[in-house]
C-alpha atoms as a PDB file:
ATOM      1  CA  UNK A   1      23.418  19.054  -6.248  1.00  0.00           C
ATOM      2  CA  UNK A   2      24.661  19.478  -9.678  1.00  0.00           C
ATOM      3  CA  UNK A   3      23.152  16.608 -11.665  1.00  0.00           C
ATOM      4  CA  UNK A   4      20.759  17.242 -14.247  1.00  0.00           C
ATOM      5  CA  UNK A   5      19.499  13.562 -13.920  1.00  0.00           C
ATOM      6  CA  UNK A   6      18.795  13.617 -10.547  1.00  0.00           C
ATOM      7  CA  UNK A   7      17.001  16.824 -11.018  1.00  0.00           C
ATOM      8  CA  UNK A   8      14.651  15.658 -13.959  1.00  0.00           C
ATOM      9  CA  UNK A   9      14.151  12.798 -11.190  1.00  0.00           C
ATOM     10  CA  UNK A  10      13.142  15.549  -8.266  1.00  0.00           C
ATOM     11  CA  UNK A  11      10.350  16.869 -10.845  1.00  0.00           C
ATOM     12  CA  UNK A  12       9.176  14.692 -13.489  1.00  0.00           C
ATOM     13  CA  UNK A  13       6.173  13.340 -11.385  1.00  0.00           C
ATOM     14  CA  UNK A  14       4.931  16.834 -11.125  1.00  0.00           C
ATOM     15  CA  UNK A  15       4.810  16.999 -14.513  1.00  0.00           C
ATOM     16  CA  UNK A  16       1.131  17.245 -15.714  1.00  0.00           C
ATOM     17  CA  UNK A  17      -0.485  16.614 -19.441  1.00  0.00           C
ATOM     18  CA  UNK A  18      -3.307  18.883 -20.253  1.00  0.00           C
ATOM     19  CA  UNK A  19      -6.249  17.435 -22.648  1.00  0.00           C
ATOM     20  CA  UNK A  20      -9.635  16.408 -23.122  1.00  0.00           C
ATOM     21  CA  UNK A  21     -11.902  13.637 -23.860  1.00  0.00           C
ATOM     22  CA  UNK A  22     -13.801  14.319 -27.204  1.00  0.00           C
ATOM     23  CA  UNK A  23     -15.755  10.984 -26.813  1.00  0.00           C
ATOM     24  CA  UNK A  24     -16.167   7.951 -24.626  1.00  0.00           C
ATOM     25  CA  UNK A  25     -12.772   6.312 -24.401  1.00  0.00           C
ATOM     26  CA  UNK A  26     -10.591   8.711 -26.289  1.00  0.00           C
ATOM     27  CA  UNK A  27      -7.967  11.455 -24.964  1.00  0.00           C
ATOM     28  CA  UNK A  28      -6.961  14.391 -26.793  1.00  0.00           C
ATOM     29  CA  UNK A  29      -3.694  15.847 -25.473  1.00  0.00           C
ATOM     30  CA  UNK A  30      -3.202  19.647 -26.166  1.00  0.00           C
ATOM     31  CA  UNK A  31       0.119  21.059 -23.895  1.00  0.00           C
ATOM     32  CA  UNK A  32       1.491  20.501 -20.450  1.00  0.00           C
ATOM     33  CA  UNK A  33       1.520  21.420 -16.589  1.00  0.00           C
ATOM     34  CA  UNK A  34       3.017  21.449 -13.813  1.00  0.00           C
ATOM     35  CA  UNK A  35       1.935  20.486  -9.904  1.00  0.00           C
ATOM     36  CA  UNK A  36       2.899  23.896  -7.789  1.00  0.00           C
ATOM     37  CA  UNK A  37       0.887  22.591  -4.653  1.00  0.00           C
ATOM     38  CA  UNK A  38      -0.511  19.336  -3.046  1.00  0.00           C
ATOM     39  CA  UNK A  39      -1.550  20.408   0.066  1.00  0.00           C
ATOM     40  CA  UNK A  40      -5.327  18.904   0.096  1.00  0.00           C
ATOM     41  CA  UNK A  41      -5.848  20.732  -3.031  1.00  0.00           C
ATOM     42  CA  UNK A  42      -3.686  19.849  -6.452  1.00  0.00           C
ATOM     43  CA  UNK A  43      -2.771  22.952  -8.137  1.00  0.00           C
ATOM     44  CA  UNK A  44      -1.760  23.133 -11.543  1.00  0.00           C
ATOM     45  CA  UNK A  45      -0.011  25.820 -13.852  1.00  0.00           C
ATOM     46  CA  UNK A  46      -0.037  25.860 -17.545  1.00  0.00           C
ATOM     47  CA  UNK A  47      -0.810  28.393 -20.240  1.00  0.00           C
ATOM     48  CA  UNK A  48      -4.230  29.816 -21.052  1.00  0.00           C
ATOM     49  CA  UNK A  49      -3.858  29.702 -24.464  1.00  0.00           C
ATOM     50  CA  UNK A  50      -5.274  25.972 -24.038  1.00  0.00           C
ATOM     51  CA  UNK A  51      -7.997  26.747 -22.199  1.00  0.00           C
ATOM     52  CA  UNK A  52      -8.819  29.554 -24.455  1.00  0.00           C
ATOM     53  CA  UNK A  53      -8.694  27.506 -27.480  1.00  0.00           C
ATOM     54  CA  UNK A  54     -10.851  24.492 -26.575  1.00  0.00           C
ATOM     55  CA  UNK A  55     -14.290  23.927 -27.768  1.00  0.00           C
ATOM     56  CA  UNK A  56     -17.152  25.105 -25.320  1.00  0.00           C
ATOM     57  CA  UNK A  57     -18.720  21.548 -25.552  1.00  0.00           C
ATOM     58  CA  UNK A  58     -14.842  20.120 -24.317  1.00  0.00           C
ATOM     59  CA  UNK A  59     -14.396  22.630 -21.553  1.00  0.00           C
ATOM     60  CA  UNK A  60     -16.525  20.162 -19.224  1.00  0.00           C
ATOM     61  CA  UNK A  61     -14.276  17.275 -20.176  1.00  0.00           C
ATOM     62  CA  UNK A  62     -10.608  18.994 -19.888  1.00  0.00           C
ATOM     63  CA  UNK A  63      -8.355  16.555 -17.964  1.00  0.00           C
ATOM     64  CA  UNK A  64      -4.800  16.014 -16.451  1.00  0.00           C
ATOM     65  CA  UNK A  65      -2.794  13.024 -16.558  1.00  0.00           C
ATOM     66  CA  UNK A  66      -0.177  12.826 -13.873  1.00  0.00           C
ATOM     67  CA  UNK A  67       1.822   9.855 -12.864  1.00  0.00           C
ATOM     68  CA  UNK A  68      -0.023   7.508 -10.598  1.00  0.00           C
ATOM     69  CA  UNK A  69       3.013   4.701  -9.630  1.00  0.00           C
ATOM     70  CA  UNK A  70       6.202   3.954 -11.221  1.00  0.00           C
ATOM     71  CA  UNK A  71       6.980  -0.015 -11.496  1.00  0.00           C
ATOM     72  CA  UNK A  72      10.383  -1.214 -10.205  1.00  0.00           C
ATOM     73  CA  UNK A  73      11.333  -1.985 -13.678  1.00  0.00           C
ATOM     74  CA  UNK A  74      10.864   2.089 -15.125  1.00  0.00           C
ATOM     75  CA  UNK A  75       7.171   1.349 -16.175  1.00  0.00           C
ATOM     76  CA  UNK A  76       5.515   4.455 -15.770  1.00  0.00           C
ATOM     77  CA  UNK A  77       1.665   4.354 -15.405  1.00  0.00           C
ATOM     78  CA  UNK A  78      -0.398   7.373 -15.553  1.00  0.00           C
ATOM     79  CA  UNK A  79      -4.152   8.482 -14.295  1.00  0.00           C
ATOM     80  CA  UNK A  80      -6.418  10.968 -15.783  1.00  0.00           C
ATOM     81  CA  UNK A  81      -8.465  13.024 -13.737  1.00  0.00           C
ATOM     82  CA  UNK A  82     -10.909  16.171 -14.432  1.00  0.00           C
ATOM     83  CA  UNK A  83      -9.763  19.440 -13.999  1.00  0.00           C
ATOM     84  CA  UNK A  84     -11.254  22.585 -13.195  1.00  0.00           C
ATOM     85  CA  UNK A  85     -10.046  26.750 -14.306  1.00  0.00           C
ATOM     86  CA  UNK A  86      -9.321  28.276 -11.079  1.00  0.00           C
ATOM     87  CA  UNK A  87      -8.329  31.720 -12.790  1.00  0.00           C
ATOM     88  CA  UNK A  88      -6.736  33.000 -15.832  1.00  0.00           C
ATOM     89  CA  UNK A  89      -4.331  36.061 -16.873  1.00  0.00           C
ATOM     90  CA  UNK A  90      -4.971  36.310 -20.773  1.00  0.00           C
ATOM     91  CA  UNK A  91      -2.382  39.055 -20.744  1.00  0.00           C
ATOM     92  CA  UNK A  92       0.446  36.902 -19.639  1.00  0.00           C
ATOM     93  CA  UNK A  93      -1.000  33.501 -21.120  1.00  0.00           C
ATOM     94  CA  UNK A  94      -1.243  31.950 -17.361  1.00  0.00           C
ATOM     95  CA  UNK A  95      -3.438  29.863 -15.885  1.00  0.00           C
ATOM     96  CA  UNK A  96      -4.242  27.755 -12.878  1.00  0.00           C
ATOM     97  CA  UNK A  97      -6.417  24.732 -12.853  1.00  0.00           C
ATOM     98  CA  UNK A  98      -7.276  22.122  -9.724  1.00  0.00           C
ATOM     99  CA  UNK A  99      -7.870  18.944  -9.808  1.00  0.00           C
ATOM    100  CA  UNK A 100     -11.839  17.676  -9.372  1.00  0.00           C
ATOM    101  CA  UNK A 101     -12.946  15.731  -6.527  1.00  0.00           C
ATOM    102  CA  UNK A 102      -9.304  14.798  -5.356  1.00  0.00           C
ATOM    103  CA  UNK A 103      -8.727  12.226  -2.767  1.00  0.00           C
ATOM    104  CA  UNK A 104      -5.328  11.588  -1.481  1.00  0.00           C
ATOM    105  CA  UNK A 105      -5.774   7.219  -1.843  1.00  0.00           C
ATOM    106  CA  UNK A 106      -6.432   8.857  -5.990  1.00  0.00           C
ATOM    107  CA  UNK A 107      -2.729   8.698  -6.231  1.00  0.00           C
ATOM    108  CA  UNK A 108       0.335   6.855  -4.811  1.00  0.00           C
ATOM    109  CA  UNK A 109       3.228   8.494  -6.600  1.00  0.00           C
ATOM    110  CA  UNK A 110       2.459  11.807  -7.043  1.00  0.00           C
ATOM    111  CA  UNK A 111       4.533  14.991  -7.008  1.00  0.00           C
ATOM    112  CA  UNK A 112       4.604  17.129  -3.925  1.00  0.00           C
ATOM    113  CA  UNK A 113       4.731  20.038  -6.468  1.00  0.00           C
ATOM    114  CA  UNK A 114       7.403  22.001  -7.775  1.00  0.00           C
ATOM    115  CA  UNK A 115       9.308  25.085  -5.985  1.00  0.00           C
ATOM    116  CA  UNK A 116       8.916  28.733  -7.905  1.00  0.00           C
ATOM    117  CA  UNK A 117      12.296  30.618  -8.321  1.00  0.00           C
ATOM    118  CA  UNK A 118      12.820  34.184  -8.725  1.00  0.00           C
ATOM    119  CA  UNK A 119      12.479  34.967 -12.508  1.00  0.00           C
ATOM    120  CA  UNK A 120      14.261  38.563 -11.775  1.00  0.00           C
ATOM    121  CA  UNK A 121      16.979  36.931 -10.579  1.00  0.00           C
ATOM    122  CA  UNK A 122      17.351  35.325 -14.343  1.00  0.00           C
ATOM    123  CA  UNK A 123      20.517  36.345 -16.231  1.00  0.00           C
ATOM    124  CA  UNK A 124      21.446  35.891 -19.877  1.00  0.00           C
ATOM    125  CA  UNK A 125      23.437  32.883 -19.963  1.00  0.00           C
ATOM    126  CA  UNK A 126      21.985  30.749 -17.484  1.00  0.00           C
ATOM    127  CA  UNK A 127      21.586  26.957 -17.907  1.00  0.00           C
ATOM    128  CA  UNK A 128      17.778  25.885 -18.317  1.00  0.00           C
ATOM    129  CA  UNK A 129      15.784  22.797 -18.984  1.00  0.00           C
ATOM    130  CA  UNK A 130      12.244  22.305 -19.666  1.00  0.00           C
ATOM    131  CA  UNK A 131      10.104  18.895 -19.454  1.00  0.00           C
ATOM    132  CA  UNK A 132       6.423  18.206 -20.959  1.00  0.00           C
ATOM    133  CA  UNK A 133       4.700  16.318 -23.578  1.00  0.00           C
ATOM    134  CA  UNK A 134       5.670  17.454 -27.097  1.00  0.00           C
ATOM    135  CA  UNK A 135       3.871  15.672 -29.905  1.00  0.00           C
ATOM    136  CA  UNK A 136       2.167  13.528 -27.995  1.00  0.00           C
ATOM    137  CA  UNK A 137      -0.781  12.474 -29.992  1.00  0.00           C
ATOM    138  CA  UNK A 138       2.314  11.761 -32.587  1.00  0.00           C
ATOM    139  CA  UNK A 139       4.511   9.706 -30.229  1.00  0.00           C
ATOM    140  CA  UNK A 140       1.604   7.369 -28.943  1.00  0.00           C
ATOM    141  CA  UNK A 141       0.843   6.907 -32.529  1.00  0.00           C
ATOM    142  CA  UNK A 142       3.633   6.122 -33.478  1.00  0.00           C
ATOM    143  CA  UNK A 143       3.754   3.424 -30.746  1.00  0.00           C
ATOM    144  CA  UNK A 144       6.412   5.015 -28.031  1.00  0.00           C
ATOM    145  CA  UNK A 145       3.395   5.467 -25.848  1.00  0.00           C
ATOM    146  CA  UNK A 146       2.863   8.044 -23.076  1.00  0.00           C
ATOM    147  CA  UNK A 147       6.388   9.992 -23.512  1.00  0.00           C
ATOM    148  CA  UNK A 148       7.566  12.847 -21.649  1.00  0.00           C
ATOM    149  CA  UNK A 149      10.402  14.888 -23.072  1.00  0.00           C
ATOM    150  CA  UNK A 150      13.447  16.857 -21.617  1.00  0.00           C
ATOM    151  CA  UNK A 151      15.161  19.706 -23.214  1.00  0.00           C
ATOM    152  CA  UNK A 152      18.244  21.617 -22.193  1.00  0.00           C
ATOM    153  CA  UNK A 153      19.348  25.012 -23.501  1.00  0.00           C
ATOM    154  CA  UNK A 154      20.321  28.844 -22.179  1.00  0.00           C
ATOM    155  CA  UNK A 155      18.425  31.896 -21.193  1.00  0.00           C
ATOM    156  CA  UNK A 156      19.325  33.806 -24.593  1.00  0.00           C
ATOM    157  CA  UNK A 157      17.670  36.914 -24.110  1.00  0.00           C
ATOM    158  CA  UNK A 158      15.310  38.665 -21.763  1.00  0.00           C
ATOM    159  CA  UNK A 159      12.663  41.260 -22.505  1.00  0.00           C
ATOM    160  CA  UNK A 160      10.765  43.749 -20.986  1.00  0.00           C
ATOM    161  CA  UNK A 161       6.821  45.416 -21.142  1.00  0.00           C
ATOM    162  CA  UNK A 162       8.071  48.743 -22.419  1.00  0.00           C
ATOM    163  CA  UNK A 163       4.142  49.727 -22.326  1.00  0.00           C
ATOM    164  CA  UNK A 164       4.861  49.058 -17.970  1.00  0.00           C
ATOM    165  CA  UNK A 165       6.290  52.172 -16.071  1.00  0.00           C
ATOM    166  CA  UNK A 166       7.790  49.828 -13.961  1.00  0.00           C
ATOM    167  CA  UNK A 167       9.454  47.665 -16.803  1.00  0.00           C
ATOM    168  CA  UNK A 168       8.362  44.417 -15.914  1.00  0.00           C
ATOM    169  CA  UNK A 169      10.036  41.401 -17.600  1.00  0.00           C
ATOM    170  CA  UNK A 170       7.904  39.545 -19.993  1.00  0.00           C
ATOM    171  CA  UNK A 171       9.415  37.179 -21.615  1.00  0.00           C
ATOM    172  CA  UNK A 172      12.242  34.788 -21.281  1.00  0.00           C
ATOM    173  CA  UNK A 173      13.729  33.415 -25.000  1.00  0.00           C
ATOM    174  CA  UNK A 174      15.100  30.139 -24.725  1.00  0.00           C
ATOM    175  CA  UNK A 175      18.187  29.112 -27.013  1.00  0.00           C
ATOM    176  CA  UNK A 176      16.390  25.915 -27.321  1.00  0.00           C
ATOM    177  CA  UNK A 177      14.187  23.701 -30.057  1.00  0.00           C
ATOM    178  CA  UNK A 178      10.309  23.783 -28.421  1.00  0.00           C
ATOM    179  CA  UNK A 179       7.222  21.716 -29.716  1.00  0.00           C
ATOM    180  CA  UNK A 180       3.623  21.435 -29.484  1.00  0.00           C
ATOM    181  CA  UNK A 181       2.520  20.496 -26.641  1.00  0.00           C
ATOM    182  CA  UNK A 182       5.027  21.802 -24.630  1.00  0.00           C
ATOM    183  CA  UNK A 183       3.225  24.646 -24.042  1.00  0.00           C
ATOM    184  CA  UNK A 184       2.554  24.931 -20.120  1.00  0.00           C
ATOM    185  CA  UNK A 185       5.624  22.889 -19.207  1.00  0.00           C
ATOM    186  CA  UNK A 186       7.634  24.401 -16.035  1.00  0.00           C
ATOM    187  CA  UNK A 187      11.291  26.494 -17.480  1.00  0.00           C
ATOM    188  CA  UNK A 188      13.421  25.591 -14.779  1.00  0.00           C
ATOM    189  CA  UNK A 189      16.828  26.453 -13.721  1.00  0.00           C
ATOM    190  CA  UNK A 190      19.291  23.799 -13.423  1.00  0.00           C
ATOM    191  CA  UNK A 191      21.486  25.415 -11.013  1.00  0.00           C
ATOM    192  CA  UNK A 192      18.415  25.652  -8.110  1.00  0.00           C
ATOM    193  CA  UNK A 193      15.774  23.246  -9.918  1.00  0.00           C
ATOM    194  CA  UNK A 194      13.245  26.221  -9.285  1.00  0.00           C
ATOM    195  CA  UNK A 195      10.596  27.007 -12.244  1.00  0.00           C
ATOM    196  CA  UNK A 196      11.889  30.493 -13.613  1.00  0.00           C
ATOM    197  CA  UNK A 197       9.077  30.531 -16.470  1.00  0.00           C
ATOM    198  CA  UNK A 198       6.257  28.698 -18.285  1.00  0.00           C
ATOM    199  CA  UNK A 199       6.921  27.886 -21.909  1.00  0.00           C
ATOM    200  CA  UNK A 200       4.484  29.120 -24.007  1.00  0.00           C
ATOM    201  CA  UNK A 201       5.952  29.695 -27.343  1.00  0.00           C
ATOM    202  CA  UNK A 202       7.694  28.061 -30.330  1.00  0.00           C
ATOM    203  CA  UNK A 203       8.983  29.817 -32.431  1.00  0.00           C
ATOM    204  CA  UNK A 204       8.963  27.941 -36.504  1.00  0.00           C
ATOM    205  CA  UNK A 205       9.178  28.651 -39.883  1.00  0.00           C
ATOM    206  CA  UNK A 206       7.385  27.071 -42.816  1.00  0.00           C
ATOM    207  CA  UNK A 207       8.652  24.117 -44.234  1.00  0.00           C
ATOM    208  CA  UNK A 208      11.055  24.481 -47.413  1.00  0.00           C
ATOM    209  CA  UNK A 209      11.033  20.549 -47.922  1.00  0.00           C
ATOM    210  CA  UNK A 210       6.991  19.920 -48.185  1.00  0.00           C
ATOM    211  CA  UNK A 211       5.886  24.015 -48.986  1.00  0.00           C
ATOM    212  CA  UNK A 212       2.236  22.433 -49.809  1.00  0.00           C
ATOM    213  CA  UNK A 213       1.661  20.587 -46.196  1.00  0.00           C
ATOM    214  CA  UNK A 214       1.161  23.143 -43.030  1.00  0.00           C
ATOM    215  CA  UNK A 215       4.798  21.914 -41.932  1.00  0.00           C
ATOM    216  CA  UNK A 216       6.635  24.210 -39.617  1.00  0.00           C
ATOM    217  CA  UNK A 217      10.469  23.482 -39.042  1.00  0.00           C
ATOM    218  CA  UNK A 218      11.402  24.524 -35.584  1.00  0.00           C
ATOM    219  CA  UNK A 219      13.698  27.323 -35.095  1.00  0.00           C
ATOM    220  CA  UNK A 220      15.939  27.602 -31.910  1.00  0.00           C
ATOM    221  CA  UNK A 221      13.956  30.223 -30.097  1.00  0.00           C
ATOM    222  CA  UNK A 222      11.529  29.462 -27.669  1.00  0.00           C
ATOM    223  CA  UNK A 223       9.652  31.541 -25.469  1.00  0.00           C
ATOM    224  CA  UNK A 224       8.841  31.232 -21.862  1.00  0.00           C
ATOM    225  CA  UNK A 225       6.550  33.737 -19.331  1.00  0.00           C
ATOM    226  CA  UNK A 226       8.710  34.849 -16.225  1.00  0.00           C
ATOM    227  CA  UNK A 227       7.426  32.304 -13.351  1.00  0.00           C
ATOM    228  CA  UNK A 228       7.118  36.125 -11.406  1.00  0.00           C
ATOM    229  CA  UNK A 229       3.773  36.835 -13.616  1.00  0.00           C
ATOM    230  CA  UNK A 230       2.122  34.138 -12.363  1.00  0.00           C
ATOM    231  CA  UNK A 231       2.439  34.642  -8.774  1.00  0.00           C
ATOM    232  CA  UNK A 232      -0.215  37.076  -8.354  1.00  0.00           C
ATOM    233  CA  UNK A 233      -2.975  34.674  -9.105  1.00  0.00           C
ATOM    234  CA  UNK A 234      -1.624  32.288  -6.542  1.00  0.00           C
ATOM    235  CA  UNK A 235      -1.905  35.297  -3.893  1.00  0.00           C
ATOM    236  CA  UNK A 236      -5.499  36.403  -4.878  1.00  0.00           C
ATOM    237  CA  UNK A 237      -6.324  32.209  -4.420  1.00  0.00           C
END
């Protein structure tokens, strides 16, 4: 199956935003997930950075909004539901959360979770898209609501832990324009719709138009953690 729109169909429901509730009636969201498992327990994977930079006092209240039903007429509607830090690698900026308390009648529409790929297997050159929820807090502001972005572009380079005897590959750079709040969002090859990598960088540079405001114009590098890094934790579960 070669087309990209009935790929982005095969995965968007698995598509998680991370964020928290800072008071009563009020959502903060801070980067994106991705359901890997929905077997009785829903497994997410995202980037510890987010964890790692919340607030001790929001840590109790970090939540994931996944897609709940989808209306015959394209209305999407959305749940949010505690979440809970299974385990972290600081190291390679991975984490793994679970959803609280989950019920299977919680959910109707769900994702049945996305498939890992290979990341070895990655070559330069290879057709990628990723899909999360850039600029959120800007977007619902704005009054486009709840919006959940696509974005195509090419494996442009691949490096390697030179500290690692065995040379692991640590990073995937993306020929691609990355947000906020993309962070966490599944890398995913559009040739087997497997997640290669977890997008955890963007890479910017400060504004030249408004020096005085903390601007940052994105550059077309991103950079995303080889899905391979993250599989350990999901064998130690």
């Amino acid at each position: 199956m070669n087309n990209i729109k009935e790929k982005i169909k095969e995965v968007k429901n698995s598509i998680v935003a991370i964020g928290f509730s800072p008071e009563l009636n009020k959502m903060t969201i801070i980067g994106s997930g991705f359901i890997i498992k929905n077997d009785g327990k829903i497994l997410i994977l995202s980037s510890a950075h987010l964890y790692n930079k919340l607030k001790p006092e929001y840590i109790p209240n970090l939540m994931g909004m996944v897609i709940d039903k989808e209306e015959r007429d394209g209305l999407t509607c959305y749940k949010w539901l505690l979440l809970e830090l299974l385990k972290k690698d600081d190291k390679d900026d991975i984490a793994i959360f679970q959803i609280k308390d989950y019920k299977p009648d919680l959910l109707t529409e769900i994702g049945s979770g996305l498939e890992l790929g290979d990341s070895e297997g990655v070559e330069i050159g290879e057709d990628v898209y990723f899909i999360g929820f850039p600029y959120a807090a800007q977007l619902i502001n704005d009054g486009f609501g709840v919006t959940l972005i696509v974005n195509r572009g090419i494996i442009s380079n691949i490096k390697r832990d030179g500290v690692d005897p065995n040379q692991k590959r640590n990073w995937l750079i993306v020929d691609a324009i990355s947000n906020p709040g993309n962070s966490g969002c599944p890398l995913i090859s559009t040739e087997s719709n497997k997640v290669i990598g977890v997008m955890t960088i963007a890479f910017r540079t400060q504004s030249r138009v408004i020096k005085e405001l903390d601007i940052r114009e994105p550059m077309h590098i991103a950079g995303a953690k080889p899905i391979n890094l993250a599989k350990p934790l999901l064998d130690n579960l």
